[in-house]
Protein backbone atom coordinates (compact mmCIF):
# COMPACT_ATOMS: atom_id res chain seq x y z
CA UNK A 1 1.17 3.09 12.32
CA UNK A 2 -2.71 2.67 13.15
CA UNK A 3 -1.78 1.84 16.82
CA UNK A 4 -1.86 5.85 17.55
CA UNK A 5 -4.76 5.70 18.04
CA UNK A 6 -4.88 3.61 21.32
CA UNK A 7 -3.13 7.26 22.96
CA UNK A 8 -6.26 9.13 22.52
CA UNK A 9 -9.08 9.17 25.21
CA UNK A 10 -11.51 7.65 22.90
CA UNK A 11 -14.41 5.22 23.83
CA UNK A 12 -14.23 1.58 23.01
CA UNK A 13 -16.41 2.57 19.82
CA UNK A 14 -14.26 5.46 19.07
CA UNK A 15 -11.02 3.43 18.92
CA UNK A 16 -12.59 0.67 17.07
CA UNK A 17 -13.85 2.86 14.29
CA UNK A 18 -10.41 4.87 13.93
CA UNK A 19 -8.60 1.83 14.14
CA UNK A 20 -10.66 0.71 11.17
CA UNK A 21 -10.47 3.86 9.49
CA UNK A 22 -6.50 3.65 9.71
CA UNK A 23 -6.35 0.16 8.35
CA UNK A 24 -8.38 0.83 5.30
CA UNK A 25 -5.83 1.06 2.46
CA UNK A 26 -4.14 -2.12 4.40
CA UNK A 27 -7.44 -4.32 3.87
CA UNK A 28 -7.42 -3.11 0.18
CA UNK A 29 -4.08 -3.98 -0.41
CA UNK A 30 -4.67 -7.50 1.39
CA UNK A 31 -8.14 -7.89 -0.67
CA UNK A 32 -5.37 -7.25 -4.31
CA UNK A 33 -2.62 -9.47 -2.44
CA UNK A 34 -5.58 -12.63 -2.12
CA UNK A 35 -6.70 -11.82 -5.62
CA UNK A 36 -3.17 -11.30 -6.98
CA UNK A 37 -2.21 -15.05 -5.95
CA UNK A 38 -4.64 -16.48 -8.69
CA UNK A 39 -4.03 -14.07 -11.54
CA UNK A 40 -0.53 -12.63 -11.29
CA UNK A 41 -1.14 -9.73 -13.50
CA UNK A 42 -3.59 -7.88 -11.38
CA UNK A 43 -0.81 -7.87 -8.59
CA UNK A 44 1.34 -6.27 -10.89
CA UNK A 45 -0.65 -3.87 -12.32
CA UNK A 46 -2.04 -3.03 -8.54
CA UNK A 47 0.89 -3.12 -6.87
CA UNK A 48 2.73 -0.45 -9.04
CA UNK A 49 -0.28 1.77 -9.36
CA UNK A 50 0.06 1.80 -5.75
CA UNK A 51 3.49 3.09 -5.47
CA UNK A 52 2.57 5.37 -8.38
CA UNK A 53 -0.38 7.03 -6.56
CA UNK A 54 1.47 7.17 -3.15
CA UNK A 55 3.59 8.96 -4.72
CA UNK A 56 1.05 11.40 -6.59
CA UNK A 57 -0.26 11.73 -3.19
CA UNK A 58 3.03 12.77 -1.85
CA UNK A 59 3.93 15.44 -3.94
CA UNK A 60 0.83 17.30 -3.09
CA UNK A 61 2.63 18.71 -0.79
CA UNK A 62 5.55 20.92 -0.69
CA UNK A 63 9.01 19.03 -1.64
CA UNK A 64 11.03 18.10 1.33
CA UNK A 65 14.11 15.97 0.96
CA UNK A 66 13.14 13.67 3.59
CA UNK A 67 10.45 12.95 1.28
CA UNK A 68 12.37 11.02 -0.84
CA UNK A 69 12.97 8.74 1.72
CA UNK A 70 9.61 8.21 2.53
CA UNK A 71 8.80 7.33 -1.54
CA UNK A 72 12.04 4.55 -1.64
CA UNK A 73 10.80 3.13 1.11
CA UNK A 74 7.25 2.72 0.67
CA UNK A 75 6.45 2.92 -3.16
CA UNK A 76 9.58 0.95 -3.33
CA UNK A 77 8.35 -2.21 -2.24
CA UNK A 78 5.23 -1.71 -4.30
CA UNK A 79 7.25 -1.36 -7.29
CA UNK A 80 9.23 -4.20 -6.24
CA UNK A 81 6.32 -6.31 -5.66
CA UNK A 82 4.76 -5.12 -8.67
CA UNK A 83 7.59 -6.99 -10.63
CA UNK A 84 7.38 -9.58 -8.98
CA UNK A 85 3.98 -10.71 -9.80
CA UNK A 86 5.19 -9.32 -13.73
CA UNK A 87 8.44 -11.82 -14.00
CA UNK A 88 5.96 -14.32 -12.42
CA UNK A 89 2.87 -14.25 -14.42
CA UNK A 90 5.82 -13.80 -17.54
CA UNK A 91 7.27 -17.62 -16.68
CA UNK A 92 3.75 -19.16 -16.02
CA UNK A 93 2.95 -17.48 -19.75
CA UNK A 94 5.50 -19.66 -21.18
């Protein structure tokens, strides 16, 4: 998705700094993943307040059916990653 902005006539420094920009809520999700590997509960919790708040974010804006497609697919496999870490850090509890 970030690669966009290699299309634009942008300087090197440009394209560096929108290419960071673009990958932000990628490094924050990778910063919760490396966390979430040592306690399994803060992966849970972060990975379904993710889907929760992408899809806060995407009603914002006016309902479109398409839309729905958008939140299965991509708060989907937060929520479904979110459990994950759950039914983990459940069997390491016992």
């Amino acid at each position: 998705m970030s690669l966009d902005v290699f299309s634009s006539e942008l300087s090197f420094w440009q394209t560096l700094g929108a290419l960071f920009m673009h990958n932000i809520p990628t490094l924050v999700l990778l910063v919760v993943l490396l966390i979430s590997w040592k306690y399994e509960i803060v992966g849970g919790f972060a990975f379904i307040l993710a889907g929760l708040l992408y899809i806060v974010l995407l009603l914002r804006n006016p309902f479109e059916w398409y839309m729905l497609s958008w939140a299965i697919q991509i708060s989907g496999v937060a929520f479904f990653i979110g459990i994950l870490f759950f039914i983990n850090w459940f069997k390491k509890k016992k």
